[in-house]
C-alpha atoms as a PDB file:
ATOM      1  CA  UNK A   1     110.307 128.007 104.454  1.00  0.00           C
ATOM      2  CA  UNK A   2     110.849 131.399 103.288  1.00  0.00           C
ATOM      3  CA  UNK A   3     112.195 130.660 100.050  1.00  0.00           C
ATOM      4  CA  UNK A   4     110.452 130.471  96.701  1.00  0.00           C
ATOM      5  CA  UNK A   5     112.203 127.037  95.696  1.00  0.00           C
ATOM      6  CA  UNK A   6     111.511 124.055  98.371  1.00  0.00           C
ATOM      7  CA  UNK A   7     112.652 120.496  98.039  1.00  0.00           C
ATOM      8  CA  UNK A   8     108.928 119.095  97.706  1.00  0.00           C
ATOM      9  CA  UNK A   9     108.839 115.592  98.996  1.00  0.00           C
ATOM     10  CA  UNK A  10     106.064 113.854  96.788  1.00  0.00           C
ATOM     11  CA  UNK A  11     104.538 110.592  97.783  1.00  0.00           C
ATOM     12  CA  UNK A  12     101.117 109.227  97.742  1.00  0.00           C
ATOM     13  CA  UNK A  13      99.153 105.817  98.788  1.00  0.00           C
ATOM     14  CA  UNK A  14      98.175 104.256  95.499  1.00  0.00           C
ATOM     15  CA  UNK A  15     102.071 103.266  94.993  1.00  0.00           C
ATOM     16  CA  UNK A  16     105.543 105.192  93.340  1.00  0.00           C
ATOM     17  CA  UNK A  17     104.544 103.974  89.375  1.00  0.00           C
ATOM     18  CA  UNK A  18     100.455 105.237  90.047  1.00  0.00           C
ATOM     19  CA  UNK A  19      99.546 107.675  87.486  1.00  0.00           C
ATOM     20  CA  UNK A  20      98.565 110.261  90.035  1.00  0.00           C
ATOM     21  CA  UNK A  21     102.081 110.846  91.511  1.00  0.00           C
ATOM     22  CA  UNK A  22     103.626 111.016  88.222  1.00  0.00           C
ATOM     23  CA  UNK A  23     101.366 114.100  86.978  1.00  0.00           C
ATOM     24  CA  UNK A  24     101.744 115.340  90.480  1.00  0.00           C
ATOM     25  CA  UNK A  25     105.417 115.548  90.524  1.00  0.00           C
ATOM     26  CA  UNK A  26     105.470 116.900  86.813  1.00  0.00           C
ATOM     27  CA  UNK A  27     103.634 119.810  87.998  1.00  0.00           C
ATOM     28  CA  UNK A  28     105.543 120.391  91.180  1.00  0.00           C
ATOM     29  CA  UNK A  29     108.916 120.404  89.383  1.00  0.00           C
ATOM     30  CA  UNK A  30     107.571 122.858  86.332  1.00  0.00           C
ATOM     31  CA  UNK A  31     106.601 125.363  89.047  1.00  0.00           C
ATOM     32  CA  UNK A  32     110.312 125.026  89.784  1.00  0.00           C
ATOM     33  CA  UNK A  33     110.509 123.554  92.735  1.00  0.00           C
ATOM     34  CA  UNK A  34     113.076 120.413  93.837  1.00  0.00           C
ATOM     35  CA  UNK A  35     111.038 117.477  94.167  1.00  0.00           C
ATOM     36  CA  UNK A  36     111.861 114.285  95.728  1.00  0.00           C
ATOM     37  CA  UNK A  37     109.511 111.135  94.875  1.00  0.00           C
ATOM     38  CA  UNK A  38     109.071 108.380  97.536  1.00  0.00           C
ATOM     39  CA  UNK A  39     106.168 105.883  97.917  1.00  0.00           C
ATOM     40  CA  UNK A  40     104.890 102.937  98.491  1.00  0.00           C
ATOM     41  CA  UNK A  41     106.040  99.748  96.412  1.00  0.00           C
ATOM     42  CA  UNK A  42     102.658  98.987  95.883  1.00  0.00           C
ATOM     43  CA  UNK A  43      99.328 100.065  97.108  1.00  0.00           C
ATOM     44  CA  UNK A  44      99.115 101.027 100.602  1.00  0.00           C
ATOM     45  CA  UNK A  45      95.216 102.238 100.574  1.00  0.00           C
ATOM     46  CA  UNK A  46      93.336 103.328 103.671  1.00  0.00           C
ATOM     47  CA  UNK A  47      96.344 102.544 106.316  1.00  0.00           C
ATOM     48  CA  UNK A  48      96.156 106.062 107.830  1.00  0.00           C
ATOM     49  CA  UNK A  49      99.082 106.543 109.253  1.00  0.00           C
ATOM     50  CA  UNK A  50     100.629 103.218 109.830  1.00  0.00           C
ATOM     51  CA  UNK A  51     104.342 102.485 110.210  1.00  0.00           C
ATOM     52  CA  UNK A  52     104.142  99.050 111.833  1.00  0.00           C
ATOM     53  CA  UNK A  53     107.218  96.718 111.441  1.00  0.00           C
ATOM     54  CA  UNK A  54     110.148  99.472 110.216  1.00  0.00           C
ATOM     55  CA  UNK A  55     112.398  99.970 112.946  1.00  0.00           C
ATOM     56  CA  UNK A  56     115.707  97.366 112.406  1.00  0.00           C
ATOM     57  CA  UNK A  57     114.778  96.072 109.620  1.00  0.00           C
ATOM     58  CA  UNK A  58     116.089  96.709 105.848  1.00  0.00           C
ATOM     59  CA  UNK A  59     113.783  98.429 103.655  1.00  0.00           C
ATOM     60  CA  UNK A  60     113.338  96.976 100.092  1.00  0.00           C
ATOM     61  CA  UNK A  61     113.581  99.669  97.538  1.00  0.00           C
ATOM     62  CA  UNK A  62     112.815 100.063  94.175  1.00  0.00           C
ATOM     63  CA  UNK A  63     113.681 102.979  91.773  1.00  0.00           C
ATOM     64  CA  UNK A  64     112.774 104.048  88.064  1.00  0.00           C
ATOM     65  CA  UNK A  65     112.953 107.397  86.042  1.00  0.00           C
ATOM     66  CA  UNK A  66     110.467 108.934  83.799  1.00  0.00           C
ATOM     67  CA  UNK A  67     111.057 112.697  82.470  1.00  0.00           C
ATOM     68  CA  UNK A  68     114.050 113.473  84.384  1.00  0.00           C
ATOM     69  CA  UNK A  69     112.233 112.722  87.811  1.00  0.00           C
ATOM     70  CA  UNK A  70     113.465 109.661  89.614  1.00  0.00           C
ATOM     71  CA  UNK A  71     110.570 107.823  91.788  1.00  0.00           C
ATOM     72  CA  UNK A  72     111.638 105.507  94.581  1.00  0.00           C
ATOM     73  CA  UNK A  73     109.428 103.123  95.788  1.00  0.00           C
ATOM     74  CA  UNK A  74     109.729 101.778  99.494  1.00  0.00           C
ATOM     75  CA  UNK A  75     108.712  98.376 100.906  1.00  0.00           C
ATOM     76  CA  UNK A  76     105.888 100.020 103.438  1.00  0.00           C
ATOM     77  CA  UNK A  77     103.739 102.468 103.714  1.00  0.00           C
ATOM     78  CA  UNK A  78     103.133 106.474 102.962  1.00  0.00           C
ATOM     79  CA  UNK A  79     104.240 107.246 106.205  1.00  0.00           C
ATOM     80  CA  UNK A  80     107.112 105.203 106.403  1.00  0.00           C
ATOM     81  CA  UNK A  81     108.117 107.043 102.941  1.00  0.00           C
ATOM     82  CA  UNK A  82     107.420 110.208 104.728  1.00  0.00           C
ATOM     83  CA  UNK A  83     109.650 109.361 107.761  1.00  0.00           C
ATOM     84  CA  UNK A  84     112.146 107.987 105.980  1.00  0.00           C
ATOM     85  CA  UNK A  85     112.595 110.917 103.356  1.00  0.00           C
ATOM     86  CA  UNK A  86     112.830 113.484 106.254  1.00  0.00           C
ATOM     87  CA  UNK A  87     115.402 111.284 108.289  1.00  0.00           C
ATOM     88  CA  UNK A  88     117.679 111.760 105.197  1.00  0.00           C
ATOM     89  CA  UNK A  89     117.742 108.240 103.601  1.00  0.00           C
ATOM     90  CA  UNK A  90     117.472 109.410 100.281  1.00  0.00           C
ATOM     91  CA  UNK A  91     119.527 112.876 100.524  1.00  0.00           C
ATOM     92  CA  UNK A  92     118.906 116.667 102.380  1.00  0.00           C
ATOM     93  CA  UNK A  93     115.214 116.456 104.382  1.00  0.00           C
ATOM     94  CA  UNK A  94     112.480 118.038 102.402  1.00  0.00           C
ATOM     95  CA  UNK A  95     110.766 121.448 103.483  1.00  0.00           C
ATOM     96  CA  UNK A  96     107.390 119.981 102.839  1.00  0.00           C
ATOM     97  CA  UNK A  97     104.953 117.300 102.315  1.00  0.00           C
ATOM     98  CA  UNK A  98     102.350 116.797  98.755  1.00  0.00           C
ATOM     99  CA  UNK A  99     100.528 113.212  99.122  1.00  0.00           C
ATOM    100  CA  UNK A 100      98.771 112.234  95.510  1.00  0.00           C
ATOM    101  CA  UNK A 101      97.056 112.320  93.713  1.00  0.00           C
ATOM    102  CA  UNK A 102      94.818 109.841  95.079  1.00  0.00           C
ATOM    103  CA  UNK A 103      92.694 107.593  92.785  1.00  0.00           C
ATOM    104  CA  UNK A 104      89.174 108.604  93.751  1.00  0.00           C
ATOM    105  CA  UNK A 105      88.405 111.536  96.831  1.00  0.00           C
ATOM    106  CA  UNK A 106      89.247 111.173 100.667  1.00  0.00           C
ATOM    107  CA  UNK A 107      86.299 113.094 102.057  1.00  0.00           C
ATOM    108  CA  UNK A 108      84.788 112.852 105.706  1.00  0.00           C
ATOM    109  CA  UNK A 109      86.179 109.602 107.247  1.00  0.00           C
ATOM    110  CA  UNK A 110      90.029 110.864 106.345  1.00  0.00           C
ATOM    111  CA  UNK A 111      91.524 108.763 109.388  1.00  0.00           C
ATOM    112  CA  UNK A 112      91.815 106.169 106.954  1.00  0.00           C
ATOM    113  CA  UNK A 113      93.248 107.333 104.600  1.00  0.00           C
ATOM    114  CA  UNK A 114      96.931 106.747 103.180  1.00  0.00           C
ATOM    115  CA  UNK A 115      96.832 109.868 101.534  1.00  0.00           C
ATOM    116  CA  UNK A 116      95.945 111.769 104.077  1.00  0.00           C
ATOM    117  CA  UNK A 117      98.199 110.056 106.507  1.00  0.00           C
ATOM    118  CA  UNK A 118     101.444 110.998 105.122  1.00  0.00           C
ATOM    119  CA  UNK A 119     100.367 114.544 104.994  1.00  0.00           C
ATOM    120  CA  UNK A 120      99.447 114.557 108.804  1.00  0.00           C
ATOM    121  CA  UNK A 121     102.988 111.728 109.444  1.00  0.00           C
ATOM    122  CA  UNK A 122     104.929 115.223 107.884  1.00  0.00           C
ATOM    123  CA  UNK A 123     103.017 117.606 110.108  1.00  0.00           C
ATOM    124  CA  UNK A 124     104.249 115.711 113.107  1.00  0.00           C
ATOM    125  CA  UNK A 125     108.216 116.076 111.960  1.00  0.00           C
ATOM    126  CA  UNK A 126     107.619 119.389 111.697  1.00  0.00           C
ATOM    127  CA  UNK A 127     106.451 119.693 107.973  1.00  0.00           C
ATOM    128  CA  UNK A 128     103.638 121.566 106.474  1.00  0.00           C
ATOM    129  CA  UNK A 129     101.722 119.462 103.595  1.00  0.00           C
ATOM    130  CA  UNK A 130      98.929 118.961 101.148  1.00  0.00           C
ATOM    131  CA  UNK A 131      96.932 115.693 100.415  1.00  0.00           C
ATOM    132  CA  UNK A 132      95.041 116.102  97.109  1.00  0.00           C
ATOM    133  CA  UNK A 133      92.601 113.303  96.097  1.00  0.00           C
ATOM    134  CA  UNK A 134      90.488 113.268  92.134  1.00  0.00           C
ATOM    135  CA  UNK A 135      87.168 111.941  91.927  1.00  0.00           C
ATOM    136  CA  UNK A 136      87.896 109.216  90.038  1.00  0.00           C
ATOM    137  CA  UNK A 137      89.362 105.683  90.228  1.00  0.00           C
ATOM    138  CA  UNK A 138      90.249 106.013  86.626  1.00  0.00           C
ATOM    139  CA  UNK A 139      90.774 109.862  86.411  1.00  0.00           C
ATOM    140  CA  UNK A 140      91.102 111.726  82.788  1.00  0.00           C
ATOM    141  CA  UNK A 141      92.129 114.771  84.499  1.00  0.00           C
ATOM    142  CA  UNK A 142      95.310 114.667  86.426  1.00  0.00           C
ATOM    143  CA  UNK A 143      96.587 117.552  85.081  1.00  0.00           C
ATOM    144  CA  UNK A 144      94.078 119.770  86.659  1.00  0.00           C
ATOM    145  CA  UNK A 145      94.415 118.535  90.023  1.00  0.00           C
ATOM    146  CA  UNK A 146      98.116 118.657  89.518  1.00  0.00           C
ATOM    147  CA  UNK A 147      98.059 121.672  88.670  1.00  0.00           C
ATOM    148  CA  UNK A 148      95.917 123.299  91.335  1.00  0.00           C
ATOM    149  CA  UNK A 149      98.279 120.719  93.979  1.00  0.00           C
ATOM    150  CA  UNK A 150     101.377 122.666  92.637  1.00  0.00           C
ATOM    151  CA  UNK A 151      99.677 126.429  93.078  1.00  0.00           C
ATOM    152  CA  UNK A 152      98.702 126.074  96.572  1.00  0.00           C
ATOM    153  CA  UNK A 153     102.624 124.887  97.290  1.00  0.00           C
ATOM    154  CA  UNK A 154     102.663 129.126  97.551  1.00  0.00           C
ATOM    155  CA  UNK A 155     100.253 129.200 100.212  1.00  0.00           C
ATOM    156  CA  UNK A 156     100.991 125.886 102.568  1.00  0.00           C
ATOM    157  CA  UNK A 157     104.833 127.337 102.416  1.00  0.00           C
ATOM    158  CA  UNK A 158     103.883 130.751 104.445  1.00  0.00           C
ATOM    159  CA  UNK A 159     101.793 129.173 106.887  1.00  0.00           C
ATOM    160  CA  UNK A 160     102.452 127.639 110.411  1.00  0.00           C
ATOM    161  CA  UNK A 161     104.876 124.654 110.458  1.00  0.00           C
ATOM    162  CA  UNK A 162     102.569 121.534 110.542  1.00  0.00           C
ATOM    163  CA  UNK A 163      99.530 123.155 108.675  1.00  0.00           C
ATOM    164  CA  UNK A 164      97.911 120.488 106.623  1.00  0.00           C
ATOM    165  CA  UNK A 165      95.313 120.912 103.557  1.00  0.00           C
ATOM    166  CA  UNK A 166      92.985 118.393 102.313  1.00  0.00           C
ATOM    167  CA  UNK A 167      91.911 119.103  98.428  1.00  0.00           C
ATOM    168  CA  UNK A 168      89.322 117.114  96.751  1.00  0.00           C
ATOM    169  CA  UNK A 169      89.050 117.901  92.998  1.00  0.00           C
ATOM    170  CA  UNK A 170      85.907 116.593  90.696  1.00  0.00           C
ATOM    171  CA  UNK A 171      87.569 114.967  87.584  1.00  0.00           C
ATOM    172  CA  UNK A 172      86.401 117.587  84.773  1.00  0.00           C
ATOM    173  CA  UNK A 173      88.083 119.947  83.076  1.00  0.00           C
ATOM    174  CA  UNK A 174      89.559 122.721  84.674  1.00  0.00           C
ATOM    175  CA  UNK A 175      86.242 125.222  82.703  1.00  0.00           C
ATOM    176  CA  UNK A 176      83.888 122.717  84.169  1.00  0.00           C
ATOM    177  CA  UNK A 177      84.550 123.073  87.611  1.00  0.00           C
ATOM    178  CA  UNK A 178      81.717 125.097  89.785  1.00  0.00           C
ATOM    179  CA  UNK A 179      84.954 126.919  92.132  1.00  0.00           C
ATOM    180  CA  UNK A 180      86.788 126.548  94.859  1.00  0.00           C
ATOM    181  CA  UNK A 181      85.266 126.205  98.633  1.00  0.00           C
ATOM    182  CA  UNK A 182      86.078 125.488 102.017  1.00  0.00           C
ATOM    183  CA  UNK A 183      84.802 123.031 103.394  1.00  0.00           C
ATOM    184  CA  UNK A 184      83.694 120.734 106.570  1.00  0.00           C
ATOM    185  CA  UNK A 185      84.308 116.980 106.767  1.00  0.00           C
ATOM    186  CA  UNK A 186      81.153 115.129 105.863  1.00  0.00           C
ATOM    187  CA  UNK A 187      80.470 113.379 109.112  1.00  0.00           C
ATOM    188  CA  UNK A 188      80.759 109.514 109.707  1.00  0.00           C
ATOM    189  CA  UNK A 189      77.566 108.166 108.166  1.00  0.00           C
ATOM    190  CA  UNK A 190      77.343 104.754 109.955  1.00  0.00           C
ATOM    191  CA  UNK A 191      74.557 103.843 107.494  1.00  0.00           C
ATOM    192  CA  UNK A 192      77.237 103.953 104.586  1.00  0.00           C
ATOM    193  CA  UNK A 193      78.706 100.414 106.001  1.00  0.00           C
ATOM    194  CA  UNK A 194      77.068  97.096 106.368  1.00  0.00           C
ATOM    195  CA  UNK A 195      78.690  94.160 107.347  1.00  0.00           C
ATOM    196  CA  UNK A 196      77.712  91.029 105.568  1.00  0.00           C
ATOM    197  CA  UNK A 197      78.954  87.494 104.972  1.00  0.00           C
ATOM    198  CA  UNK A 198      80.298  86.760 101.748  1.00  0.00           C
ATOM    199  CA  UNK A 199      79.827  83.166  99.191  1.00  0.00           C
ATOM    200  CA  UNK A 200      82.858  82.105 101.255  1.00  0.00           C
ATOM    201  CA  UNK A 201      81.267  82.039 104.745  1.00  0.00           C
ATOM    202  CA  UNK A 202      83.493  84.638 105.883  1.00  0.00           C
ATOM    203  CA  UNK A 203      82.268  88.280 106.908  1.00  0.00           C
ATOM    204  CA  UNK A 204      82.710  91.111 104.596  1.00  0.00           C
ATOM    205  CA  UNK A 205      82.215  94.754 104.471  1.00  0.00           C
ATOM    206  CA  UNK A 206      80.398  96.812 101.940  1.00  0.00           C
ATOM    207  CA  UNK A 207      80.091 100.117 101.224  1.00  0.00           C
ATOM    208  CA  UNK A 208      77.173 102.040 100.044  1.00  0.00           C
ATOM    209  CA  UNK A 209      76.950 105.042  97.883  1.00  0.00           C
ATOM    210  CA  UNK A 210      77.129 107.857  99.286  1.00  0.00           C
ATOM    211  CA  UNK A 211      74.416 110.307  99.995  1.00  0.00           C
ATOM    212  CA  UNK A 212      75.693 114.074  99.817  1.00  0.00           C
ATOM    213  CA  UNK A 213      72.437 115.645 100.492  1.00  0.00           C
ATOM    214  CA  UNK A 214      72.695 115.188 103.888  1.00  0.00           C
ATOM    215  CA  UNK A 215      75.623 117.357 104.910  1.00  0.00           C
ATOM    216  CA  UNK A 216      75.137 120.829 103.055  1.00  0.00           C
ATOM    217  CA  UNK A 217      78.712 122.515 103.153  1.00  0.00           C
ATOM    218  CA  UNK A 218      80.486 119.647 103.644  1.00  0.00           C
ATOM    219  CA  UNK A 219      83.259 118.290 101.385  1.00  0.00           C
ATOM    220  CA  UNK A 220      81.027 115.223 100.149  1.00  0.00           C
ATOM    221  CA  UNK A 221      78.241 117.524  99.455  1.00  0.00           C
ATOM    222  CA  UNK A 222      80.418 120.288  97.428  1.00  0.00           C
ATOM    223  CA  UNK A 223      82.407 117.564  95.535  1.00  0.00           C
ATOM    224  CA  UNK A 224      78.613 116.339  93.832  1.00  0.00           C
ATOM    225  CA  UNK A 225      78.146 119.628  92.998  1.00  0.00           C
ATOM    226  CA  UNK A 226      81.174 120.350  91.406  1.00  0.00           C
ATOM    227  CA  UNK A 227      83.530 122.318  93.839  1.00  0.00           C
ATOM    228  CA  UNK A 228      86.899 122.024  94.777  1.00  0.00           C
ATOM    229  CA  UNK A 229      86.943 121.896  97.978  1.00  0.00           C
ATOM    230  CA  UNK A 230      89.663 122.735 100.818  1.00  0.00           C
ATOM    231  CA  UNK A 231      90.123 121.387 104.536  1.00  0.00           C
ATOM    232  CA  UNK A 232      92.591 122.806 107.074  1.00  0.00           C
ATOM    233  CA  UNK A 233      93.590 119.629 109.372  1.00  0.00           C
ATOM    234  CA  UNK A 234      95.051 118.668 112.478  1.00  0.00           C
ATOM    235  CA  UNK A 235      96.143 115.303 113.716  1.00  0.00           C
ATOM    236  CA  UNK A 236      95.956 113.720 117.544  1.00  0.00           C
ATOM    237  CA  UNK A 237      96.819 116.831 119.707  1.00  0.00           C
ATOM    238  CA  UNK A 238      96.416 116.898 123.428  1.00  0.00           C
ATOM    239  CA  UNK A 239      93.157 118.558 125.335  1.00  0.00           C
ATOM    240  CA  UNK A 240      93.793 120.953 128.608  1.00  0.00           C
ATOM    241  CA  UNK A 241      91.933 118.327 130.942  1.00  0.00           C
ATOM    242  CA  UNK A 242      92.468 117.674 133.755  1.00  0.00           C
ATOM    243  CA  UNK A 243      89.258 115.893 135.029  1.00  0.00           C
ATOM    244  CA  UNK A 244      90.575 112.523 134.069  1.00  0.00           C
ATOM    245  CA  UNK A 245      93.448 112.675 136.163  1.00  0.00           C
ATOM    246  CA  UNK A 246      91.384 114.198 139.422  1.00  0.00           C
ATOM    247  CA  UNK A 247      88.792 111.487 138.800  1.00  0.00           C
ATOM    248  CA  UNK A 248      91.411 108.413 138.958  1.00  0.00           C
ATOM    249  CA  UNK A 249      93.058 110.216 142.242  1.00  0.00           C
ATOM    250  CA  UNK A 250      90.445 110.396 143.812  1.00  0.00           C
ATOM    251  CA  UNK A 251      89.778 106.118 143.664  1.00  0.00           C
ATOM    252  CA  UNK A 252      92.644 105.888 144.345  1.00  0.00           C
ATOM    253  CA  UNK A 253      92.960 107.752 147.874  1.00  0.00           C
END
């Protein structure tokens, strides 16, 4: 990925007509790169990294244009957009991964997350990519998360292949925001989920507001106090252990 230009492919989780991609792939394509838009039909939030149900099967599509930038919409989910761009259905591979911008942040518990998981579905195909998330179900700001998506293109592009970056970015104004900072993943707060049973009779899940004071440095705790924050992330790789395998060979001798 030496070049300056790189076929970009854009896709997100909140679905190919979510205001989010569009700004995103604006700003991609005015730094001059060739971007290629494919996402979700509809929204796909929090399935990780599923693909489930793809393989020999036809894939319902969808396509529309809006400012010279043609979005295709797939019957699945962000990774199945991701492995399906880089296969080749919808022309040459792309050269790297931006997933966004998400409705609302993807901090700490980013297994979930759709976002996320097309970023981390590139890395293992042997992309680099970004995931960049607004804090804000109903952001005012695209443009500045766009915009700070589309400058850190420069840096993913000269790192390893499969180097992923997580960017959380407060919905304000670009003058408002505190800075930029790396930070940790917030961990799990268990207290943050209750399960309950709903009017219905059947069980239901809530979630509770967050609490960012307890995890100083983390990327909840920077995002409430204004930050943009960065994560460098890896996906399931394999330990050097070997104990598990001595400890079953020895039960069964």
């Amino acid at each position: 990925m030496a070049s300056e230009q790189l076929r970009v492919l854009i896709t997100n989780d909140d679905g190919y007509q979510a205001r989010g991609i569009r700004a995103l792939a604006h700003a991609v394509a005015s730094a001059g790169h060739e971007v290629l838009v494919v996402a979700p039909l509809t929204d796909q939030s929090g399935v990780g990294t599923a693909r489930a149900g793809w393989v020999n099967r036809p894939i319902k599509t969808a396509s529309e244009d809006a400012d010279g930038i043609t979005y295709i919409g797939v019957d699945g989910t962000p990774a199945l957009a991701v492995t399906m761009a880089r296969l080749g259905a919808f022309g040459k591979s792309p050269e790297l991964v931006v997933s966004g911008i998400n409705h609302g942040y993807n901090f700490g518990a980013i297994l979930h997350s759709g976002t996320v998981g097309a970023a981390l579905t590139g890395a293992t195909q042997g992309l680099s990519g970004l995931a960049i998330s607004i804090g804000s179900e109903h952001p005012q700001h695209l443009e500045v998360a766009a915009d700070i998506a589309a400058e850190l293109i420069g840096w993913v592009r000269d790192e390893p292949v499969g180097t992923v970056l997580n960017i959380n970015v407060p919905d304000v104004p670009k003058a408002d925001l505190r800075g930029v900072r790396t930070a940790t993943l917030a961990p799990v707060n268990p207290t943050r989920l209750k399960a309950s049973v709903a009017p219905t009779g059947e069980p239901i899940m809530i979630l509770r507001d967050p609490d960012p004071s307890q995890y100083p440095d983390s990327d909840e705790s920077l995002l409430a106090e204004g930050y943009v924050t960065l994560t460098s992330i890896t996906g399931v790789t394999a330990r050097d252990d070997e104990t598990p395998a001595r400890y079953l060979t020895n039960r069964l001798t």
